[in-house]
N, C-alpha and C. Protein backbone atom coordinates (compact mmCIF):
# COMPACT_ATOMS: atom_id res chain seq x y z
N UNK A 1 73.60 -15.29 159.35
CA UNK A 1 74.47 -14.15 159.52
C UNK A 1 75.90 -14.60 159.83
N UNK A 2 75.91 -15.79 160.67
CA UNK A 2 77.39 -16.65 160.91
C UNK A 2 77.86 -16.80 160.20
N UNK A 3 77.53 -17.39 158.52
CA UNK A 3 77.97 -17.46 157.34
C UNK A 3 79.08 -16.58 156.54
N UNK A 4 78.22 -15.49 156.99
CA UNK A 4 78.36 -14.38 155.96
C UNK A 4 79.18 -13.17 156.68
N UNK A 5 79.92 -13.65 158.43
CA UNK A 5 80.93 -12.72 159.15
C UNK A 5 81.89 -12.18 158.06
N UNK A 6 83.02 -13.30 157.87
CA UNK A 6 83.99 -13.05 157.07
C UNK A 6 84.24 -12.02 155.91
N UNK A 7 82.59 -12.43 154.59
CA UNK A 7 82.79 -11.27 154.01
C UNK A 7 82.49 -10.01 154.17
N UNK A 8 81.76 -9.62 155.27
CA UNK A 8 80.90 -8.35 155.62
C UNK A 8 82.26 -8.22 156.54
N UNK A 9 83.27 -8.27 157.65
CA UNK A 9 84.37 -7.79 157.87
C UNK A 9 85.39 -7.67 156.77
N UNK A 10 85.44 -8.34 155.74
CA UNK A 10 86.44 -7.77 154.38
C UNK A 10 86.47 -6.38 154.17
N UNK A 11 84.89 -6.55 154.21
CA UNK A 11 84.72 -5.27 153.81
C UNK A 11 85.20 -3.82 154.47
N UNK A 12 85.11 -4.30 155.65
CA UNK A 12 85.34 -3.04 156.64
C UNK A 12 86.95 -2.84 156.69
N UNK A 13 87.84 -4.12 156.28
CA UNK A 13 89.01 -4.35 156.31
C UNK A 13 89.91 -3.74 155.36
N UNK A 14 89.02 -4.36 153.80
CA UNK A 14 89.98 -3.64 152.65
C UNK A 14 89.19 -3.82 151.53
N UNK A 15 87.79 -3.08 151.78
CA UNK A 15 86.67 -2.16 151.24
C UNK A 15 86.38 -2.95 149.69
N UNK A 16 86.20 -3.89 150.08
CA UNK A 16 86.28 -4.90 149.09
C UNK A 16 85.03 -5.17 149.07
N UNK A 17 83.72 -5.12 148.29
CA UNK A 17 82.41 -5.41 147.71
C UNK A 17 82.20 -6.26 146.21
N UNK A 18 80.90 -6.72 146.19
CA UNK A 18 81.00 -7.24 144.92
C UNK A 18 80.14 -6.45 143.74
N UNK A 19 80.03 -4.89 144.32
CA UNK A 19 79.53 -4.21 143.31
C UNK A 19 80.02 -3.75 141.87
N UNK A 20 81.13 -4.55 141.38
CA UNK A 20 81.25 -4.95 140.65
C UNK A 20 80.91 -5.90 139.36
N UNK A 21 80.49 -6.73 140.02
CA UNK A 21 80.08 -8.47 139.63
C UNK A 21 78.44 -7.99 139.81
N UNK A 22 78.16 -7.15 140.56
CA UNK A 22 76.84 -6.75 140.36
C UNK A 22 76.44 -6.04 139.10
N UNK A 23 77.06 -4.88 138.68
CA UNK A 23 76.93 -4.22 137.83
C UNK A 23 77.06 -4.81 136.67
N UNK A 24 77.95 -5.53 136.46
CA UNK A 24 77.86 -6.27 135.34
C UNK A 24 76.72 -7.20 134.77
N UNK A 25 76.72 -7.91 135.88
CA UNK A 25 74.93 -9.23 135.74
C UNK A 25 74.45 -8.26 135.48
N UNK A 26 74.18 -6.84 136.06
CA UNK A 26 72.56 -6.22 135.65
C UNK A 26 73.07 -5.47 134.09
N UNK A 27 74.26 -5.02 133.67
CA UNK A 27 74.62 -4.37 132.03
C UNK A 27 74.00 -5.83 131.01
N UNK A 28 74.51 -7.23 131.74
CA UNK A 28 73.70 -8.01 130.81
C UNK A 28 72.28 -8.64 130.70
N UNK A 29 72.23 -7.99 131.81
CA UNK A 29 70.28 -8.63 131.82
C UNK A 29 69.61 -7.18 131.03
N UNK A 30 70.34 -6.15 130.87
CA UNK A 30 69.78 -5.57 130.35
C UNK A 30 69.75 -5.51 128.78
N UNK A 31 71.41 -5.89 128.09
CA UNK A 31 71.14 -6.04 126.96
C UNK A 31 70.39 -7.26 126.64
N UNK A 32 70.44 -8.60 127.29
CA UNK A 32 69.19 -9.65 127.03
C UNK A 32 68.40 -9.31 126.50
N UNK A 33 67.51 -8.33 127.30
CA UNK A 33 66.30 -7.73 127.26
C UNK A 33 66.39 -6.84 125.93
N UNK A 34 67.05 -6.00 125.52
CA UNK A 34 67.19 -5.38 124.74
C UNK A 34 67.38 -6.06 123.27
N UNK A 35 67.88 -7.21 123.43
CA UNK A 35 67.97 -8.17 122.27
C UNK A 35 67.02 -9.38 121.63
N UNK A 36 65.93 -9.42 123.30
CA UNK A 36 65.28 -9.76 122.70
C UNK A 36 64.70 -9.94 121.27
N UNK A 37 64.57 -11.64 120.29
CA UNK A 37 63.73 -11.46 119.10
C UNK A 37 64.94 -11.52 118.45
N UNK A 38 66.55 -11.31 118.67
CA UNK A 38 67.79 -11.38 117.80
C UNK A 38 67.46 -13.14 117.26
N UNK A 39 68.04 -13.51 115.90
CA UNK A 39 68.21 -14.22 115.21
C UNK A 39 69.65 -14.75 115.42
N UNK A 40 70.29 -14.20 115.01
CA UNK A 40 71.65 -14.50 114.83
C UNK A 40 72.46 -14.24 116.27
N UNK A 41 73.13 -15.70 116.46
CA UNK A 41 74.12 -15.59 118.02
C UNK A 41 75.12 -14.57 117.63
N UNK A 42 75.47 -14.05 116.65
CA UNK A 42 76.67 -13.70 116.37
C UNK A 42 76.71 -12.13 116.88
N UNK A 43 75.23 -11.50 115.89
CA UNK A 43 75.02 -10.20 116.35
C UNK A 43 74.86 -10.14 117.99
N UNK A 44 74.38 -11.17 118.64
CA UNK A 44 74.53 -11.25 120.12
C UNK A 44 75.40 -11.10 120.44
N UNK A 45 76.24 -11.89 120.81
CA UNK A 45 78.09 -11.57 121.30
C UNK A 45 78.19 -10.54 121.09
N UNK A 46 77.95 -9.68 119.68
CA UNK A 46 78.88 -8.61 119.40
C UNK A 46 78.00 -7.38 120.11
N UNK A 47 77.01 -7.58 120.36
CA UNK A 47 75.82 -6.62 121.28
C UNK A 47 76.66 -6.72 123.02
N UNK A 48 76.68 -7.81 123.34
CA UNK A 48 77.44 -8.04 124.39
C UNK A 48 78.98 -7.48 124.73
N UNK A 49 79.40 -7.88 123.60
CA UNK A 49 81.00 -7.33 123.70
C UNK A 49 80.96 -5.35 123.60
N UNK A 50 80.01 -4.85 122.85
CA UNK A 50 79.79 -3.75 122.69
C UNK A 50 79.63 -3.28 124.37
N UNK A 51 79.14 -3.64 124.76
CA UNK A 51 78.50 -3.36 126.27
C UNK A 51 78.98 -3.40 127.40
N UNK A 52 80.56 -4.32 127.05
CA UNK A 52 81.56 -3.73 128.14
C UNK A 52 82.52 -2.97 127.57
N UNK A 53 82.70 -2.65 125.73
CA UNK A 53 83.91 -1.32 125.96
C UNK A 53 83.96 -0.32 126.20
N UNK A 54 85.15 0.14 126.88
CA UNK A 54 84.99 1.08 127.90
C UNK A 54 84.63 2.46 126.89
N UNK A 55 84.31 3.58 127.69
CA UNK A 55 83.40 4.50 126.51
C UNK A 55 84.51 5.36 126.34
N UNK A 56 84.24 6.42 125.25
CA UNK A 56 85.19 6.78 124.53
C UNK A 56 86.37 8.06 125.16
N UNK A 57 86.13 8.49 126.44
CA UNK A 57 86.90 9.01 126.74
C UNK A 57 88.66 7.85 127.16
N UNK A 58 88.51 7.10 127.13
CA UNK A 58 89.57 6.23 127.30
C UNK A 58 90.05 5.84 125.67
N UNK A 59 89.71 7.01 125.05
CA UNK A 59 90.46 6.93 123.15
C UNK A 59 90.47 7.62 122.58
N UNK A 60 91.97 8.02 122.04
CA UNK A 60 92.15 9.36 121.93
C UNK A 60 91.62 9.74 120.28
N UNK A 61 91.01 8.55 119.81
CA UNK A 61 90.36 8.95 118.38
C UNK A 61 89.57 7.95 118.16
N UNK A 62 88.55 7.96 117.25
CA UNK A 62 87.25 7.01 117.16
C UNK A 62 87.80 5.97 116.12
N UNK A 63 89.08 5.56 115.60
CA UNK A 63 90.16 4.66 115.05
C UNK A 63 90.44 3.80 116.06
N UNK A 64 91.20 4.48 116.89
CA UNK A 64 91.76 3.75 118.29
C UNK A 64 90.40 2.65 118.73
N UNK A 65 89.31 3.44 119.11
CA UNK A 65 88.10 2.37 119.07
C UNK A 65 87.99 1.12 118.56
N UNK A 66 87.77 1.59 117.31
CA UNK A 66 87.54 0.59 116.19
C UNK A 66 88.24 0.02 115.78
N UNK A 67 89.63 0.18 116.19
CA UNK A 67 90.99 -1.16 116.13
C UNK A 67 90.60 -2.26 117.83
N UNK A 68 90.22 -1.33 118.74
CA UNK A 68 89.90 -1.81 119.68
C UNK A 68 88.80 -3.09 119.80
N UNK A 69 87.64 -2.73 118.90
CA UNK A 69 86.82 -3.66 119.16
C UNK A 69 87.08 -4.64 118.07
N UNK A 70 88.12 -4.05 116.78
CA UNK A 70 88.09 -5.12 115.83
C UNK A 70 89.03 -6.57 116.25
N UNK A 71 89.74 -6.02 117.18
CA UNK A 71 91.03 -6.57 117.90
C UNK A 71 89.93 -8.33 118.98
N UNK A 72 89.61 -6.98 119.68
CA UNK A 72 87.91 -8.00 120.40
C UNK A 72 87.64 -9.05 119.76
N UNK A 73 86.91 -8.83 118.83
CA UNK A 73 86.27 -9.53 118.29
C UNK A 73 87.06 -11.20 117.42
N UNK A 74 88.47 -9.95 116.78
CA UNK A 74 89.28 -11.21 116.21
C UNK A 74 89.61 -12.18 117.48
N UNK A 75 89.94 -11.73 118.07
CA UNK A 75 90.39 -12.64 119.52
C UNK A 75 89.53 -13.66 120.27
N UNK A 76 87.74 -13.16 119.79
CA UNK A 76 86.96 -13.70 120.41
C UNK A 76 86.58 -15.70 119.42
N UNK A 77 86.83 -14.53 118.11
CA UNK A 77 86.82 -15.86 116.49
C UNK A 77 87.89 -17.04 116.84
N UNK A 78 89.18 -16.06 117.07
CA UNK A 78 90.47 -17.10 117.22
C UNK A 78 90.30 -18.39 118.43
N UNK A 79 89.25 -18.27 119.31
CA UNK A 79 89.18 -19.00 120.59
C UNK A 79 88.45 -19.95 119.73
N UNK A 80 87.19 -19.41 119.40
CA UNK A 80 85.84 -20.01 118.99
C UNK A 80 86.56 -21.12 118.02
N UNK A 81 87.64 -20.98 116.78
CA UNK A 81 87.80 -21.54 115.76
C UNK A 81 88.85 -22.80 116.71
N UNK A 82 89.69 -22.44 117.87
CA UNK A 82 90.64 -23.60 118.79
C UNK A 82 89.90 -24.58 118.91
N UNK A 83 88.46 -24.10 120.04
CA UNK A 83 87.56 -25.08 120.36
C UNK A 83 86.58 -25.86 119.34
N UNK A 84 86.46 -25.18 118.14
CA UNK A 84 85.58 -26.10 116.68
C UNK A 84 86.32 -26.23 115.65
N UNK A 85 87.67 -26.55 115.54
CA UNK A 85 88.76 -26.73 114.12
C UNK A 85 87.64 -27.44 113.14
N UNK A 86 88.18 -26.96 112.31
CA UNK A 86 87.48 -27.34 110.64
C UNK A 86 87.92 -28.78 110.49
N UNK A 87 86.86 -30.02 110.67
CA UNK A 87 86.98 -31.16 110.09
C UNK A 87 87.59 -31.64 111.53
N UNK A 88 87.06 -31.36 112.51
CA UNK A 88 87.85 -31.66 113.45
C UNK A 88 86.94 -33.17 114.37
N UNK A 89 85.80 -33.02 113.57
CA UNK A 89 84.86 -34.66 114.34
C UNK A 89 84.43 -33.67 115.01
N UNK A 90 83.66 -34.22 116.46
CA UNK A 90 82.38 -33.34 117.36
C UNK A 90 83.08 -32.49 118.14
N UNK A 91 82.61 -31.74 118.48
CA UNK A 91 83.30 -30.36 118.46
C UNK A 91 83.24 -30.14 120.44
């Protein structure tokens, strides 16, 4: 309990929890589960990335969305392609 003073007074201080960081681990243990039997990593990620955008009242048209996640996704390729360049030796 000595350990654990500091963050349990945060809390009382400036209402600061990690039910956040909670909610999230459990949105992905659930799509896990839900994906179970997937083949392809790719459709994974994009099951994943699906699962934190925010839902559609934060867009004022179902375009806005879908620039949104296409945006995602390019952004997610552009990292992936930094860290494995084409012809680049072991990756």
């Amino acid at each position: 309990m000595s350990r654990w003073r500091e963050p349990i007074l945060n809390h009382f201080d400036n209402g600061t929890t990690n039910g956040f960081t909670e909610g999230c681990n459990t949105k992905i243990k659930m799509l896990k589960r839900v994906s179970y039997g997937l083949k392809n990593v790719e459709v994974y990620w994009r099951k994943m990335l699906l699962g934190f955008v925010p839902s559609r009242s934060y867009f004022h048209t179902i375009r806005q969305r879908a620039d949104y996640i296409l945006t995602s996704l390019a952004a997610r390729r552009m990292i992936v392609s930094q860290r494995n360049p084409i012809g680049g030796g072991k990756p």
